[in-house]
Protein backbone atom coordinates (compact mmCIF):
# COMPACT_ATOMS: atom_id res chain seq x y z
CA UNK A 1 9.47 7.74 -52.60
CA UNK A 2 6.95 7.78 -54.78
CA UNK A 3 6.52 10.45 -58.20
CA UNK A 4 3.68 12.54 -56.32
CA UNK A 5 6.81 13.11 -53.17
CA UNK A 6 9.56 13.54 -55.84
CA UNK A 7 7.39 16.23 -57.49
CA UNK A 8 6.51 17.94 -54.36
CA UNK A 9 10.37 18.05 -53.39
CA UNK A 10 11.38 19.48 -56.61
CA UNK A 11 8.44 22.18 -56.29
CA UNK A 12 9.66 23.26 -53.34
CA UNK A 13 13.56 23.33 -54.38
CA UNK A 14 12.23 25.11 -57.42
CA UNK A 15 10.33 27.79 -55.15
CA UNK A 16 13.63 28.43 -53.27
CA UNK A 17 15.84 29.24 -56.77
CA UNK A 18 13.02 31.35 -58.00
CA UNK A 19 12.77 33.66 -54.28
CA UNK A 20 16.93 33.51 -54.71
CA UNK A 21 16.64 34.51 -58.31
CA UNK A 22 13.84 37.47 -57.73
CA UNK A 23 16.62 38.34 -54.35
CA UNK A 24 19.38 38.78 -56.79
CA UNK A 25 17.64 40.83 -59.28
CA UNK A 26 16.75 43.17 -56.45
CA UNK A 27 20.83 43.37 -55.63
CA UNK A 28 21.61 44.25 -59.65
CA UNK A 29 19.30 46.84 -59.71
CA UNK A 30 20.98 48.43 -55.62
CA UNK A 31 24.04 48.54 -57.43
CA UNK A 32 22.94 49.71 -60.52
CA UNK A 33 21.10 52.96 -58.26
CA UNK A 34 24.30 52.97 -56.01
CA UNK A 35 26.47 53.09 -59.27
CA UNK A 36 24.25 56.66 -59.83
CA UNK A 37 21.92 58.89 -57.86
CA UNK A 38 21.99 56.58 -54.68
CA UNK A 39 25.70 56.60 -54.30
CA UNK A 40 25.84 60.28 -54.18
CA UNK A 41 23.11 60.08 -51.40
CA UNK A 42 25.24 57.59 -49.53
CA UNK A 43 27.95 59.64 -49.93
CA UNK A 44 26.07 62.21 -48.44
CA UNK A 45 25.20 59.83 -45.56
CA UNK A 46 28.73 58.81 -45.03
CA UNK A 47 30.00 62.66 -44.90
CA UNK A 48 27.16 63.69 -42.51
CA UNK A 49 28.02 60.56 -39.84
CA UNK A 50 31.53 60.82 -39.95
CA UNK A 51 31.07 64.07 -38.90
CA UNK A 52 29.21 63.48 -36.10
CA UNK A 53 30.57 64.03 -32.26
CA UNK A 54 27.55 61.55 -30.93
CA UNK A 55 26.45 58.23 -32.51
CA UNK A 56 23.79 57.16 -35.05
CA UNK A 57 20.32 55.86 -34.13
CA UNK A 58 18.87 53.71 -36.41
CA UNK A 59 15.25 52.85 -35.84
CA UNK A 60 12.49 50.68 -37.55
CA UNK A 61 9.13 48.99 -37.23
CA UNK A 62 8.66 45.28 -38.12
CA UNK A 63 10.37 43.17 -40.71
CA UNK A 64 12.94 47.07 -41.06
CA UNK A 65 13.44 46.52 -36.98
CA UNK A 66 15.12 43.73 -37.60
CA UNK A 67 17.05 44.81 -40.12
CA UNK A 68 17.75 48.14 -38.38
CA UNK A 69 18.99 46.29 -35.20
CA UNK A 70 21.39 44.42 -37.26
CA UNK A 71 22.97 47.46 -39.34
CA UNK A 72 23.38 49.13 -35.78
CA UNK A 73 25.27 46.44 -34.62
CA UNK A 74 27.31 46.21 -38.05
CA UNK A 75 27.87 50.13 -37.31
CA UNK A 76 29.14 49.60 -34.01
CA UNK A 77 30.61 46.95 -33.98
CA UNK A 78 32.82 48.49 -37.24
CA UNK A 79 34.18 51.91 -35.28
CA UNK A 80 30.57 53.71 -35.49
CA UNK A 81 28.92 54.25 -32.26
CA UNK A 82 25.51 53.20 -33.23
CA UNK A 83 22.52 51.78 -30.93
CA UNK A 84 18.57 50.86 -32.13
CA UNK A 85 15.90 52.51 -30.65
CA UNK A 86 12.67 50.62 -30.83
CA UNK A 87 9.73 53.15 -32.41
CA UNK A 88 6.78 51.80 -30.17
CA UNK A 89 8.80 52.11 -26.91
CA UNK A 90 10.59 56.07 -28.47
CA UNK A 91 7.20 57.76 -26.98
CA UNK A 92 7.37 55.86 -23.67
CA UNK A 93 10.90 57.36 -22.72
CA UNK A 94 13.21 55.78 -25.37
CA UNK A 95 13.35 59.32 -26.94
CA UNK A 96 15.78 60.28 -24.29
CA UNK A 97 18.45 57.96 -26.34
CA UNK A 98 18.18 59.91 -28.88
CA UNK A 99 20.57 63.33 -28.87
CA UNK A 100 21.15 66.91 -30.73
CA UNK A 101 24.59 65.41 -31.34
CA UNK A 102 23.56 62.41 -32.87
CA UNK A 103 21.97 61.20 -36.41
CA UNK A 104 18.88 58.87 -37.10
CA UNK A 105 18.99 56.52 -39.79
CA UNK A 106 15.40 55.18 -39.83
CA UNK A 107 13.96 52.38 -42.06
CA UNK A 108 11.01 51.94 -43.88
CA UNK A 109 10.35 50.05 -46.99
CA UNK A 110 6.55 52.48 -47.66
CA UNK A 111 7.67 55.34 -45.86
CA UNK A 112 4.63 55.73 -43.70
CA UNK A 113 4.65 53.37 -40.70
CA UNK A 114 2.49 55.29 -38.06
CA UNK A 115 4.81 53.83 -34.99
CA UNK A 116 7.34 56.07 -36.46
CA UNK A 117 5.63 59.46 -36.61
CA UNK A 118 7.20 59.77 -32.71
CA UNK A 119 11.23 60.23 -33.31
CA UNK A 120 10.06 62.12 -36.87
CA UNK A 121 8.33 64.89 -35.17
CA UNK A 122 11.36 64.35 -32.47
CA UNK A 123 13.82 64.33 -34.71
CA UNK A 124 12.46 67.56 -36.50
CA UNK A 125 11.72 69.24 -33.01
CA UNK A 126 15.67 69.10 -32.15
CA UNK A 127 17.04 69.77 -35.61
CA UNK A 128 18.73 66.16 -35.55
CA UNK A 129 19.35 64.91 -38.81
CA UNK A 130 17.44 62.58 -40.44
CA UNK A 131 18.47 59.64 -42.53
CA UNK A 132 15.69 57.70 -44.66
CA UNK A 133 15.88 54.04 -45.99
CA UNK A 134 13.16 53.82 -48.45
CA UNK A 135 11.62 53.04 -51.50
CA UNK A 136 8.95 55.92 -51.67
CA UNK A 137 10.70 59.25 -51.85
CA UNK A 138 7.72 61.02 -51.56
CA UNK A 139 6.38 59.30 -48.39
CA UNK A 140 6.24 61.10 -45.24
CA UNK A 141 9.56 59.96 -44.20
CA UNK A 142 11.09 60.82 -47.57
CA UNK A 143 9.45 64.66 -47.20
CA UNK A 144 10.78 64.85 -43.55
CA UNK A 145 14.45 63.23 -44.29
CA UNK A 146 17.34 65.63 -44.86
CA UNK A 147 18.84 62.84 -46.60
CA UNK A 148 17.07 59.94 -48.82
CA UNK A 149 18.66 56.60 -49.60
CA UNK A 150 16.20 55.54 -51.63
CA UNK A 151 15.72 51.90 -52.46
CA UNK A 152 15.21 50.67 -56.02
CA UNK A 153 11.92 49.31 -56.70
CA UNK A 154 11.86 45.67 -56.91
CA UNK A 155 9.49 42.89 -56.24
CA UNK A 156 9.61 40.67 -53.34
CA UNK A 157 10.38 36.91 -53.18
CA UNK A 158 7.22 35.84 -51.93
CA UNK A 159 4.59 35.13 -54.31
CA UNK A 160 1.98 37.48 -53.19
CA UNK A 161 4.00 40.04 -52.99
CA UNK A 162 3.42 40.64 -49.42
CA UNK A 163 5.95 39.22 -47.11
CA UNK A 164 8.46 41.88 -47.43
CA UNK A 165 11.98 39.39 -48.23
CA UNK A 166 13.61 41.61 -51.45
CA UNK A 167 12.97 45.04 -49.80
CA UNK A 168 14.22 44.01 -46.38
CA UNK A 169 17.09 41.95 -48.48
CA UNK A 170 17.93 45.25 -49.66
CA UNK A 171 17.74 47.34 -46.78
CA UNK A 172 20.59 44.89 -44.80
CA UNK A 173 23.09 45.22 -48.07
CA UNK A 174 22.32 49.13 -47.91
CA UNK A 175 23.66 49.28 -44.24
CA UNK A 176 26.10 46.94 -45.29
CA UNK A 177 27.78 48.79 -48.16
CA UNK A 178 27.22 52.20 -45.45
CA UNK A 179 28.98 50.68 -42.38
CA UNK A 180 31.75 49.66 -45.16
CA UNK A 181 32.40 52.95 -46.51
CA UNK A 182 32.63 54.57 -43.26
CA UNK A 183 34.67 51.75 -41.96
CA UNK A 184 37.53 52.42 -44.40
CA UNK A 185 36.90 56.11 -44.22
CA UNK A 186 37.68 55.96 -40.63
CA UNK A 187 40.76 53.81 -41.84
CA UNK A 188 38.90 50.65 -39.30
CA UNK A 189 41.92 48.28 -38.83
CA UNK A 190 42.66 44.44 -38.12
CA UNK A 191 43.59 45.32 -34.60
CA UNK A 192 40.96 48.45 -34.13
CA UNK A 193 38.30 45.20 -34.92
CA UNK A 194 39.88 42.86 -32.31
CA UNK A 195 39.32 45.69 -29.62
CA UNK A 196 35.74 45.28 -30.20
CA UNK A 197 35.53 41.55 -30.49
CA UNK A 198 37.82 39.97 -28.12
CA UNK A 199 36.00 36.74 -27.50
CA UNK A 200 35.18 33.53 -29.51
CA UNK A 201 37.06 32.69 -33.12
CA UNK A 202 37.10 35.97 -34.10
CA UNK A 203 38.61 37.19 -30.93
CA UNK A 204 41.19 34.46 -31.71
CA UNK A 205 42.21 35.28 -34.50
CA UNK A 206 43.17 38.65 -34.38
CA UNK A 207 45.67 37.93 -31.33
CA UNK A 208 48.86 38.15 -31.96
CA UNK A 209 51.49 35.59 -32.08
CA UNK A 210 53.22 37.12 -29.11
CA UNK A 211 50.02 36.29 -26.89
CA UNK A 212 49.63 33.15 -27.58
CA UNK A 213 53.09 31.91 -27.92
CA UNK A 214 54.92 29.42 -25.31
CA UNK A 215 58.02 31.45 -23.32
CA UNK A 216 60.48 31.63 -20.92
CA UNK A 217 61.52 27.88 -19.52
CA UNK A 218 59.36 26.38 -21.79
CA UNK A 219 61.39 27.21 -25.27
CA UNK A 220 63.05 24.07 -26.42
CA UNK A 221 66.42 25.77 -27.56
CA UNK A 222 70.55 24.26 -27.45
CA UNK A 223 73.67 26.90 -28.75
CA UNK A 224 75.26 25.91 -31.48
CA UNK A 225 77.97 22.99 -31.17
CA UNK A 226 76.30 21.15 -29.04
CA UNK A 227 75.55 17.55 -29.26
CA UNK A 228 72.81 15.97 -30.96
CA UNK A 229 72.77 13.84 -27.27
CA UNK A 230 71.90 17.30 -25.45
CA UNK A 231 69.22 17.58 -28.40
CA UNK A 232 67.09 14.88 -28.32
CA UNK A 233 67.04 15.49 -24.19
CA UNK A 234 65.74 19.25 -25.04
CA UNK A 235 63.40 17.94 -27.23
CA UNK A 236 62.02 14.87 -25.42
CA UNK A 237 61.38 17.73 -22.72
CA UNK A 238 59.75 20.27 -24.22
CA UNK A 239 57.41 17.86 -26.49
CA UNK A 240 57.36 20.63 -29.18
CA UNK A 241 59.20 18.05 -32.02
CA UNK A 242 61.54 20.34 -32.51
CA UNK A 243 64.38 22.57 -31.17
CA UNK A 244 65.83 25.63 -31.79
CA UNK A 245 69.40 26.41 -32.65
CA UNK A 246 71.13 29.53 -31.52
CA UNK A 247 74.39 31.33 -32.20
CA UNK A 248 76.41 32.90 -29.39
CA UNK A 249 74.23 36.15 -29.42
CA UNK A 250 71.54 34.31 -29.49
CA UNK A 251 70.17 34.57 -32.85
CA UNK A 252 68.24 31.68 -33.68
CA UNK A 253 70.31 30.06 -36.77
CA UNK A 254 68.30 26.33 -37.37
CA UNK A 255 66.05 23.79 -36.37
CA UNK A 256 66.06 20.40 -35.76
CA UNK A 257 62.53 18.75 -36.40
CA UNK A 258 61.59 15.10 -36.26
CA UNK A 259 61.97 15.19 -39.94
CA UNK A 260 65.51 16.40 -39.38
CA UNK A 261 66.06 13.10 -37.59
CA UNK A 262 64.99 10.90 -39.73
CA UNK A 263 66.74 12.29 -42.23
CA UNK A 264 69.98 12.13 -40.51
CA UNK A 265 69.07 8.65 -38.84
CA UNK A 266 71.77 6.82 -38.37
CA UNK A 267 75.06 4.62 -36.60
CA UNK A 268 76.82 8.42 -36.31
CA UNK A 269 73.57 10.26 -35.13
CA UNK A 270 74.22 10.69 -31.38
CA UNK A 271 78.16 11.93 -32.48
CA UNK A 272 76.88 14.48 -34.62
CA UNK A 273 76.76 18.10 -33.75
CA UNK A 274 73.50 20.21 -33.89
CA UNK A 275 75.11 21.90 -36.53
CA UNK A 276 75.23 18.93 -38.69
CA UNK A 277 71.70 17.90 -38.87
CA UNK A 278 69.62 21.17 -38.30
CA UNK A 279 67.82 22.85 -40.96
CA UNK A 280 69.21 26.21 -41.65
CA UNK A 281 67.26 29.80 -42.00
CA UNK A 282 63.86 28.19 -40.37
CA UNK A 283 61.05 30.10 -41.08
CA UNK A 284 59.98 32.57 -37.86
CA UNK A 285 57.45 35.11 -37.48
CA UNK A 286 57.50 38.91 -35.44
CA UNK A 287 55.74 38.98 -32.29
CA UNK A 288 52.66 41.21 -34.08
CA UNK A 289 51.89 39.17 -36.41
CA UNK A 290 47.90 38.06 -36.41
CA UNK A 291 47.68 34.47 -35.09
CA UNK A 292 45.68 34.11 -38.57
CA UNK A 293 48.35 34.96 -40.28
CA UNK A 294 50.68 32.54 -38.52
CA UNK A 295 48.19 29.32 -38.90
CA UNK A 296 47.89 30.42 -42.89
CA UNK A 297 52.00 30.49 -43.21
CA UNK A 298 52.34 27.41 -40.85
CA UNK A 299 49.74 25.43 -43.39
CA UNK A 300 51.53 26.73 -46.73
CA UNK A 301 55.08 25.61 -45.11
CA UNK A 302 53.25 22.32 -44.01
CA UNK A 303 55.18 22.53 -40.16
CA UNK A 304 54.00 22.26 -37.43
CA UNK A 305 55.47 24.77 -35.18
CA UNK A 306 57.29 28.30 -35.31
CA UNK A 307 59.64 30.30 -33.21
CA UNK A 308 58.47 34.21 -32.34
CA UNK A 309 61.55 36.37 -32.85
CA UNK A 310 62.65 39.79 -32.61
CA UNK A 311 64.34 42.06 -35.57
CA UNK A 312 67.52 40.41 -34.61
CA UNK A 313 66.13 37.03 -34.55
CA UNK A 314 66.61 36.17 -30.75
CA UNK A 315 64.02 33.90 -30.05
CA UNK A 316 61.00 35.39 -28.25
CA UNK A 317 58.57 32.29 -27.86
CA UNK A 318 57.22 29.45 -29.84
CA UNK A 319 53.92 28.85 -31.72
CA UNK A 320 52.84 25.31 -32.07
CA UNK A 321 49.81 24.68 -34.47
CA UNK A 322 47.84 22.54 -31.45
CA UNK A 323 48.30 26.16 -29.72
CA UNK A 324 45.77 28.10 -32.72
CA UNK A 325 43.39 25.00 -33.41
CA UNK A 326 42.83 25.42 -29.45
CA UNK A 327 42.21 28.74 -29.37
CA UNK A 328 39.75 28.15 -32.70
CA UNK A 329 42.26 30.04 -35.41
CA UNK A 330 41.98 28.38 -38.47
C-alpha cells in the first residue's frame, strides 16, 4: 500500500470520528434542553399518552419516516400501542387509522413538509392531539402542535450540511428517552416484555427456568443412603454429569458431579454411600426465575447444570447449560 492509499484510508477514518464527534455534540446539547424546557415538554408528552384510551400515531416524511417508524415500534413494542401512518398515503385512506381517541406524534426536523399538511388539518378537524418533533417552534407544525418537543439546534454530520444525520440522530434518542419514561411509568416489566417478544434470543431469554427445564423420568435423582453403585447407573442414564440427592421428603440435600468423583476416586468408591461423596447445599434456582438469570448464576458458579426446586426444595426439573446455549440465552 502505497502513502497516496494510506492517506486516503486515514481521510476517510478521520471523516467518520469527525461525523461521530459533530453526532455527539448534538446528544450534549438534547440533554442539556431535556435537563430544562424540553423535559417539561416531554413530561407533558408522557402525561398526555399515558392518558390515552387509544394508541399514538406517529407520522413522518423522509429521512423523520424512518425514524418515526422506528420510535412506533420502540412504543409498541414497550407497552404503548403505537402504529406509523405514512403522510403521502394519510389522504388516500390512511386517515381512517387515525382516531378521536388517539394522539399523533409527528416528526419534522423544519416543521413544514407539505406531505404533512393532510393529518395536520386532520388532526385539528377532530380535536386529536398533536405532538411535534422539531427544531423550528415557529413552523407550521410548531403553531398547530398542542405540544412542542423541540429539538436543539445543532449541525449535521455531513459536510454540507444537507444530509440530515444529527437532526434525525436526535429525533431517534428523543423517542427513545419518550418510550422510556412511559415504559417505567406504566411500571413495563421483564415478563410484560417477553409477552411481546416471544421469539428469537430475546424470546429466550426471558423464559423461565421452569419452561425450559428437563422433568418427570428424565431427572437423574437417588434418596439418600444409597450406593454410590446405584449412582453412577443414574448418572450414566440420564447423561446430565450429575445426580441429585434427596432426603426422605424429598428435599433435594446434595449432588454428586463428575468433579465429586474424581475427588472421591478411589479402591473404596463403589462401597461408599451417596452421602459420603456428594456435595452438600448445591446451588438451585425457583421455577420463575429468567433463564438469563440462570445462565449468569450457572457461569459465576462455573457448573454446568442446576436443579429447579420448589420453596421446600423438592426437586422440580433440571437446567443443563447445553439446554440455554440451545435456546440462544447467553
Amino acid at each position: 500500500m502505497d502513502m497516496s492509499q494510506k492517506d486516503r484510508r486515514r481521510g476517510w477514518i478521520n471523516s467518520a470520528c469527525a461525523a461521530l464527534e459533530t453526532e455527539r455534540i448534538g446528544l450534549q446539547a438534547l440533554e442539556a434542553s431535556l435537563k430544562d424546557a424540553l423535559g417539561e415538554a416531554l413530561a407533558d408528552a408522557v402525561a398526555l399518552i399515558s392518558g390515552l384510551t387509544g394508541r399514538v400515531i406517529v407520522t413522518g416524511m423522509g429521512k423523520s419516516g424512518h425514524v418515526a417508524r422506528k420510535i412506533a415500534a420502540t412504543l409498541a413494542s414497550t407497552g404503548t400501542p403505537a402504529l406509523f401512518v405514512h403522510p403521502a398515503e394519510a389522504s388516500h385512506g390512511d386517515l381512517g387509522m387515525i382516531t378521536a381517541s388517539d394522539a399523533v406524534v409527528m416528526l419534522s426536523n423544519s416543521g413544514e413538509s407539505a406531505e404533512l399538511l393532510a393529518i395536520l388539518g386532520y388532526v385539528k378537524r377532530f380535536r386529536v392531539p398533536l405532538i411535534a418533533m422539531t427544531a423550528r417552534r415557529g413552523s407550521a407544525l410548531g403553531r398547530e402542535a398542542d405540544i412542542i418537543l423541540e429539538l436543539p439546534q445543532a449541525r449535521e454530520a455531513c459536510p454540507n450540511g444537507q444530509a440530515p444525520t444529527t437532526s434525525t440522530l436526535l429525533q431517534l434518542a428523543l423517542g427513545d428517552a419518550l418510550a422510556m419514561a412511559l415504559l417505567e411509568d406504566k411500571g413495563f416489566s421483564a415478563q410484560d416484555f417477553r409477552a411481546f417478544h416471544p421469539g428469537g434470543k430475546l424470546g429466550a431469554q426471558l423464559k423461565h427456568a421452569g419452561e425450559v427445564m428437563h422433568q418427570g423420568e428424565k431427572l437423574p435423582l437417588v434418596r439418600l443412603g444409597s450406593p454410590m453403585g446405584d449412582a453412577l447407573i443414574v448418572m450414566s442414564e440420564k447423561a446430565f454429569g450429575c445426580v441429585g440427592v434427596i432426603d426422605e421428603e424429598g428435599a433435594l440435600s446434595g449432588i454428586i458431579t463428575d468433579g465429586d468423583l474424581r475427588r472421591h476416586m478411589g479402591p473404596g468408591l463403589m462401597n461408599a454411600s451417596v452421602d459420603q461423596v456428594m456435595s452438600r447445599q448445591p446451588r438451585s434456582v425457583p421455577p420463575d426465575m429468567l433463564a438469563v438469570e440462570v445462565i449468569e448464576m450457572i457461569n459465576a458458579s462455573r457448573i454446568t447444570s442446576v436443579f429447579v426446586v420448589d420453596a421446600g426444595r423438592k426437586p422440580l426439573g433440571l437446567i443443563h447449560i447445553h439446554d440455554l446455549l440451545r435456546l440462544g440465552v447467553n
